[in-house]
C-alpha atoms as a PDB file:
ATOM      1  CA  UNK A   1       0.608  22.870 -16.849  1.00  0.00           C
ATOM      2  CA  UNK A   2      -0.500  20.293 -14.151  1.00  0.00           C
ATOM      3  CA  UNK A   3       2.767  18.147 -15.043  1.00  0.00           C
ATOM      4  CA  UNK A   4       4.603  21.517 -14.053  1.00  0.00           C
ATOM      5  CA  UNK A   5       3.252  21.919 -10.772  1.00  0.00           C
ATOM      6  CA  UNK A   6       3.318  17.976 -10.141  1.00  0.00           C
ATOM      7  CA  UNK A   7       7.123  18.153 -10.898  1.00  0.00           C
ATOM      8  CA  UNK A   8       7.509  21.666  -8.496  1.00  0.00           C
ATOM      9  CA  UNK A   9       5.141  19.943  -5.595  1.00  0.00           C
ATOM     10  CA  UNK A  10       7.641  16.937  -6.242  1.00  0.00           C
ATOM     11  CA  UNK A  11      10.913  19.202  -5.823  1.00  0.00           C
ATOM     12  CA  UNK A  12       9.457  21.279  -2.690  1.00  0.00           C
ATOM     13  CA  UNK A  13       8.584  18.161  -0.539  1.00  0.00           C
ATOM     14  CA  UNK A  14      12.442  17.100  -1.250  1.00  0.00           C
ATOM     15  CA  UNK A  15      13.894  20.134  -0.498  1.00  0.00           C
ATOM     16  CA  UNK A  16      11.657  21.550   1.669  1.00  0.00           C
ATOM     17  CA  UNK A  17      12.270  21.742   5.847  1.00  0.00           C
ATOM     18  CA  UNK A  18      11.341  18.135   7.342  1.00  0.00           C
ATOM     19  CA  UNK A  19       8.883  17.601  10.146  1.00  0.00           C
ATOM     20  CA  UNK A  20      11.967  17.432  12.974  1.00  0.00           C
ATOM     21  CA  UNK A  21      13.478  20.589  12.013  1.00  0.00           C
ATOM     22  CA  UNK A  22       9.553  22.740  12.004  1.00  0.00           C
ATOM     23  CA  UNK A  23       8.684  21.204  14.942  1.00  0.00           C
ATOM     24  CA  UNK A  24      12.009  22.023  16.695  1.00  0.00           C
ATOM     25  CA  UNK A  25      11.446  25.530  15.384  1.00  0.00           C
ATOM     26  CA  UNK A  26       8.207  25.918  17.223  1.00  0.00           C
ATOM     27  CA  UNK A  27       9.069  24.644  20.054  1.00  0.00           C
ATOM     28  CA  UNK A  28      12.006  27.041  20.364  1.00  0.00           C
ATOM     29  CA  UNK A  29      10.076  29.889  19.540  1.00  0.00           C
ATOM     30  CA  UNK A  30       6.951  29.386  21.578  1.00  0.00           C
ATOM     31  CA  UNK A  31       9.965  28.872  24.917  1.00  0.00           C
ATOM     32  CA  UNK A  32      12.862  31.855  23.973  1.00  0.00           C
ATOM     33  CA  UNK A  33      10.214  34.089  21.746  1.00  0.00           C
ATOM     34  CA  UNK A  34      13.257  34.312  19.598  1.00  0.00           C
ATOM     35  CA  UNK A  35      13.568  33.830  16.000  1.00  0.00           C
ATOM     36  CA  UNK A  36      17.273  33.198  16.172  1.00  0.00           C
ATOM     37  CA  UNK A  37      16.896  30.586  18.382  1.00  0.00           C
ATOM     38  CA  UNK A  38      14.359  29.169  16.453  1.00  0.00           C
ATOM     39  CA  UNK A  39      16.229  29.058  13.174  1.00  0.00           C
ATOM     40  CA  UNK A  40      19.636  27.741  15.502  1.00  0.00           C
ATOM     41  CA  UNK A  41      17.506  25.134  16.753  1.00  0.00           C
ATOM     42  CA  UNK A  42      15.864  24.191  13.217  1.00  0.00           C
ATOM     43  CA  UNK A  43      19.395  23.750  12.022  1.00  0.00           C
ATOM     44  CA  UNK A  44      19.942  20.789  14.804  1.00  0.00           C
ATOM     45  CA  UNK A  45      16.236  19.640  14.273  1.00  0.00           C
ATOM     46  CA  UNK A  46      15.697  16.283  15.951  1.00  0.00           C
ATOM     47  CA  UNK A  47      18.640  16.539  18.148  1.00  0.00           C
ATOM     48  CA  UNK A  48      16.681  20.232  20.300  1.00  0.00           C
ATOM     49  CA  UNK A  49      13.488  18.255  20.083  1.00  0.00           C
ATOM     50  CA  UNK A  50      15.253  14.987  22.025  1.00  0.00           C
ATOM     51  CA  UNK A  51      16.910  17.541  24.241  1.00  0.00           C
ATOM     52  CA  UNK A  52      13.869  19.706  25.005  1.00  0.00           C
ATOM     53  CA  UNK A  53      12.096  16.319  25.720  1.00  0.00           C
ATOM     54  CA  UNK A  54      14.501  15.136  28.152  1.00  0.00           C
ATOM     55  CA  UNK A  55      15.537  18.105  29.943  1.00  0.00           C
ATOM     56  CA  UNK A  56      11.720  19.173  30.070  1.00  0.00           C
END
């Protein structure tokens, strides 16, 4: 059982959102309020949170 969950813990960190693209989520959401944007923005990741930090 605890080789299971190693192996699913294992699998979720690889395929799981990165850092870039939750933190470009919430900073989209917390400016627009909108979950489309959010998700639109988590798609580019890295790329909103450079252009949020030099446009803002």
């Amino acid at each position: 059982m605890a080789r299971e969950n190693r192996h699913v813990v294992k699998e979720t960190a690889k395929t799981g959102i990165t850092f870039g693209s939750a933190l470009a989520m919430v900073i989209s959401y917390v400016n627009w309020h909108s979950v489309g944007w959010a998700i639109v923005h988590g798609i580019f990741s890295w790329v909103y949170v450079i252009y949020y930090i030099i446009r803002y």
